[in-house]
N, C-alpha and C. Protein backbone atom coordinates (compact mmCIF):
# COMPACT_ATOMS: atom_id res chain seq x y z
N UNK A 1 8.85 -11.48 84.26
CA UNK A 1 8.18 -10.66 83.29
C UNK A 1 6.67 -10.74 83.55
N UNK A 2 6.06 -9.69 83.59
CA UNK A 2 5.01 -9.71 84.20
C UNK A 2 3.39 -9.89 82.65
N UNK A 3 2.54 -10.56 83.57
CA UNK A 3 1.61 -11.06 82.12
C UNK A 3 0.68 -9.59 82.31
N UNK A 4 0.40 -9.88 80.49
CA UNK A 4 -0.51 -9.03 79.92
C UNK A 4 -1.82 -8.99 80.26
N UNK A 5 -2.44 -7.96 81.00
CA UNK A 5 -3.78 -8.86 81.38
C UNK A 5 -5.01 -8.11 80.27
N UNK A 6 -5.83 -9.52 79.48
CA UNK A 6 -6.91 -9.15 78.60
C UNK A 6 -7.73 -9.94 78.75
N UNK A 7 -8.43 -9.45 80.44
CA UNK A 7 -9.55 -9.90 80.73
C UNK A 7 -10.25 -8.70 80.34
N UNK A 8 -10.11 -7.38 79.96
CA UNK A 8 -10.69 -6.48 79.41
C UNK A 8 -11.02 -6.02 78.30
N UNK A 9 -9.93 -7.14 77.54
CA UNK A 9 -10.36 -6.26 75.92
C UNK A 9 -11.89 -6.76 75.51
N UNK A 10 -12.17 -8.35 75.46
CA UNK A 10 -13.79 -8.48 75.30
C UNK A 10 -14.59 -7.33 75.18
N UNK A 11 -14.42 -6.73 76.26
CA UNK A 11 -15.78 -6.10 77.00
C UNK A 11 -14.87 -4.69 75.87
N UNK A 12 -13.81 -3.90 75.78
CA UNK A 12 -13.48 -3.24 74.87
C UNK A 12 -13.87 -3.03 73.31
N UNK A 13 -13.95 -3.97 72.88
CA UNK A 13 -13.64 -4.89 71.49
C UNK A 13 -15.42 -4.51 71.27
N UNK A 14 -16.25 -5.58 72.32
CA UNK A 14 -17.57 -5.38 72.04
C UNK A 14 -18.22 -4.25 72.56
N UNK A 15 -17.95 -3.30 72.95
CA UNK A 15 -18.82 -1.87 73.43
C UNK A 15 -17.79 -0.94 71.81
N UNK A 16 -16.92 -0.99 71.88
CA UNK A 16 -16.22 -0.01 70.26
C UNK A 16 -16.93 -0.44 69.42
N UNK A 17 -17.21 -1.54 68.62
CA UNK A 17 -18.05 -1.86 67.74
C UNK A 17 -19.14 -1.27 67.32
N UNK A 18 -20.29 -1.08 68.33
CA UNK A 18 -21.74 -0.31 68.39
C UNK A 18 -21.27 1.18 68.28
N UNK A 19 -20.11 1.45 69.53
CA UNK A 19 -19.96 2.98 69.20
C UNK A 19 -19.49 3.45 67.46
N UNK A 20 -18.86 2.59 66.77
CA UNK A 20 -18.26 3.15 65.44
C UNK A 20 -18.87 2.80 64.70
N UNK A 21 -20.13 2.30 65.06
CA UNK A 21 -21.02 1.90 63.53
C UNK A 21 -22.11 3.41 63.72
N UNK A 22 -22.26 3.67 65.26
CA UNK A 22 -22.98 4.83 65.52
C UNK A 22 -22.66 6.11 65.05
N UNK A 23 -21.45 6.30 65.11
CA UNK A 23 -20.73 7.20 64.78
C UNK A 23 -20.75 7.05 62.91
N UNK A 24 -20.44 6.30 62.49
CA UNK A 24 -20.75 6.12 61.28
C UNK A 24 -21.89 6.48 60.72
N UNK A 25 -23.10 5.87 60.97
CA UNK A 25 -24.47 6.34 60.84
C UNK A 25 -24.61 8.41 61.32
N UNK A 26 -23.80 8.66 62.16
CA UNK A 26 -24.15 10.07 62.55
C UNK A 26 -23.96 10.75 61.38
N UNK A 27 -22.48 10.27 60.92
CA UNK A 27 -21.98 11.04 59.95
C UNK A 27 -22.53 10.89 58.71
N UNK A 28 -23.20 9.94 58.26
CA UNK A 28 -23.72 9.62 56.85
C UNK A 28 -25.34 10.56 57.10
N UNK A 29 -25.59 10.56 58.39
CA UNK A 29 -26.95 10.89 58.33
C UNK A 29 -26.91 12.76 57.88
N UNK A 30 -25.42 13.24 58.05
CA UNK A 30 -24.77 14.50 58.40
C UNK A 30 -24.42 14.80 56.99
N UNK A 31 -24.51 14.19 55.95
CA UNK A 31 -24.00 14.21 55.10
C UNK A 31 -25.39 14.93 53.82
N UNK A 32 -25.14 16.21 53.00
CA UNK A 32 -25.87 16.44 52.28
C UNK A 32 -25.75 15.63 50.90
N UNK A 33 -26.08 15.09 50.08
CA UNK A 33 -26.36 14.67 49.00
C UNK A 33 -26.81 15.25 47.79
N UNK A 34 -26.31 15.96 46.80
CA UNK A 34 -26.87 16.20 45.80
C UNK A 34 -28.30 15.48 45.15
N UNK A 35 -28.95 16.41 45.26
CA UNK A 35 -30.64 16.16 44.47
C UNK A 35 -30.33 16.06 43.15
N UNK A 36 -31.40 15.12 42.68
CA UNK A 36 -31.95 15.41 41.26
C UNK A 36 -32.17 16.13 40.77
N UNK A 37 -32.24 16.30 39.66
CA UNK A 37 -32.77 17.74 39.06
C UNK A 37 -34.64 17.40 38.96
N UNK A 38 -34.93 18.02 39.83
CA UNK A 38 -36.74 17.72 39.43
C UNK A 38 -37.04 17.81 37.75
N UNK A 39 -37.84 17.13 37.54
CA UNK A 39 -38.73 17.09 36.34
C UNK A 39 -39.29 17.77 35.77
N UNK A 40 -39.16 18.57 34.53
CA UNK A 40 -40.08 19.96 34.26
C UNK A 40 -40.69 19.26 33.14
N UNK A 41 -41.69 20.15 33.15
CA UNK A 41 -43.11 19.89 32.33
C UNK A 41 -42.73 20.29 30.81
N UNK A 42 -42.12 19.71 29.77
CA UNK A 42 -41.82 19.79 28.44
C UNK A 42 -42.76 20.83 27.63
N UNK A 43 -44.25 21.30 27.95
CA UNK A 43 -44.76 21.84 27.30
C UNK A 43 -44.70 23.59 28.25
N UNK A 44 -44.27 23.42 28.86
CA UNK A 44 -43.75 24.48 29.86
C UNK A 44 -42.50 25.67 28.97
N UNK A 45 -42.27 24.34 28.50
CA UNK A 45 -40.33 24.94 27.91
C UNK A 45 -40.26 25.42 26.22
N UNK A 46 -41.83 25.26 25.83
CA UNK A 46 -41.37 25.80 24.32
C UNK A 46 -41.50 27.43 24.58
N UNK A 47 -40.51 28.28 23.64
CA UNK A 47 -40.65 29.64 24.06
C UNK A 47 -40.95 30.02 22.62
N UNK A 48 -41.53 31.39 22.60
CA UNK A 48 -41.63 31.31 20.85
C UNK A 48 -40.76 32.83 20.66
N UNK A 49 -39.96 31.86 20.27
CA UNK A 49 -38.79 33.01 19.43
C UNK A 49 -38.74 33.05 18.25
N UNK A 50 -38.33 34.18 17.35
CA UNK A 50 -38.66 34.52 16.44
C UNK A 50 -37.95 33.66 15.01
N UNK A 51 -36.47 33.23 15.77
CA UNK A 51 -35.58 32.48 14.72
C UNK A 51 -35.96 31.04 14.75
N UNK A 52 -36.39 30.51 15.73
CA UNK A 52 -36.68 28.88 16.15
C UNK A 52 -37.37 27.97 15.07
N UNK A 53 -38.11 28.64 14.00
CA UNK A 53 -38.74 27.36 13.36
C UNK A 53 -37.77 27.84 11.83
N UNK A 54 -36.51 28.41 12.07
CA UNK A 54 -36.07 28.67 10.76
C UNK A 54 -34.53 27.81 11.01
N UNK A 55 -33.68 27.45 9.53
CA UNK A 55 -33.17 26.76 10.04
C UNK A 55 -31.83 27.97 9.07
N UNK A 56 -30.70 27.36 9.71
CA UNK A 56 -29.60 28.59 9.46
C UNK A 56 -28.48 27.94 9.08
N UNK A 57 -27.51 27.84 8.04
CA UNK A 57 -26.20 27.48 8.14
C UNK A 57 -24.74 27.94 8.59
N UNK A 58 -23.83 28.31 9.06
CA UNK A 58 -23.21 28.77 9.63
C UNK A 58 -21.83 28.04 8.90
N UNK A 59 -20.86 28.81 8.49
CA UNK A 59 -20.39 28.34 7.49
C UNK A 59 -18.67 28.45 8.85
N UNK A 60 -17.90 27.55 8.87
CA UNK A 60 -16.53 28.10 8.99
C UNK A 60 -15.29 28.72 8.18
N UNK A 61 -14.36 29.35 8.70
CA UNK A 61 -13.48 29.71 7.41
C UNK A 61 -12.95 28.46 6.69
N UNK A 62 -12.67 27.92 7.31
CA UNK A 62 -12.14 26.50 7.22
C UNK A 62 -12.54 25.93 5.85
N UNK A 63 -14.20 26.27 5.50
CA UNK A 63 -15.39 25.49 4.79
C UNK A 63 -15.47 26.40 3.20
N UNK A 64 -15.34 27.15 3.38
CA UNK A 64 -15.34 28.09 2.35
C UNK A 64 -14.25 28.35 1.63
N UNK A 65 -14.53 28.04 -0.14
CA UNK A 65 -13.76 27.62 -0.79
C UNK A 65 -12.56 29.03 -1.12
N UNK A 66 -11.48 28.48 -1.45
CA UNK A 66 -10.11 29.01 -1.74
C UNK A 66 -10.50 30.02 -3.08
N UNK A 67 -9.62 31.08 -2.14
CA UNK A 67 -9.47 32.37 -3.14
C UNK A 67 -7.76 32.20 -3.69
N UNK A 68 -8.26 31.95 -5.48
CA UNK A 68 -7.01 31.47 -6.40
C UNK A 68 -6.09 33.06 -6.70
């Protein structure tokens, strides 16, 4: 029965290593990432609408009392 010869894997074993971490890095570098939402300027965002400084109740049917 004839022997296995692994006078080669070493040199296998340690050159795959570098290649799949490289390859790894390619792909992460390949990879888009969702952004933040940038920062907006709060005094930017008041709008002046006409209903905004009034305040309103909104009733459900649910809320409104029973017709006897």
């Amino acid at each position: 029965m004839p022997q296995l010869d692994t006078s080669t894997w070493l040199t296998v074993i340690m050159t795959m290593l570098p290649t799949l971490y490289l390859i790894t890095q390619l792909k992460l570098l390949s990879t888009n990432y969702h952004q933040p939402p940038s920062q907006k300027n709060p005094n930017l965002q008041i709008h002046n609408i006409h209903w905004q400084p009034k305040w309103t109740k909104i009733y459900s049917p649910h809320s409104q009392p029973r017709q006897s």
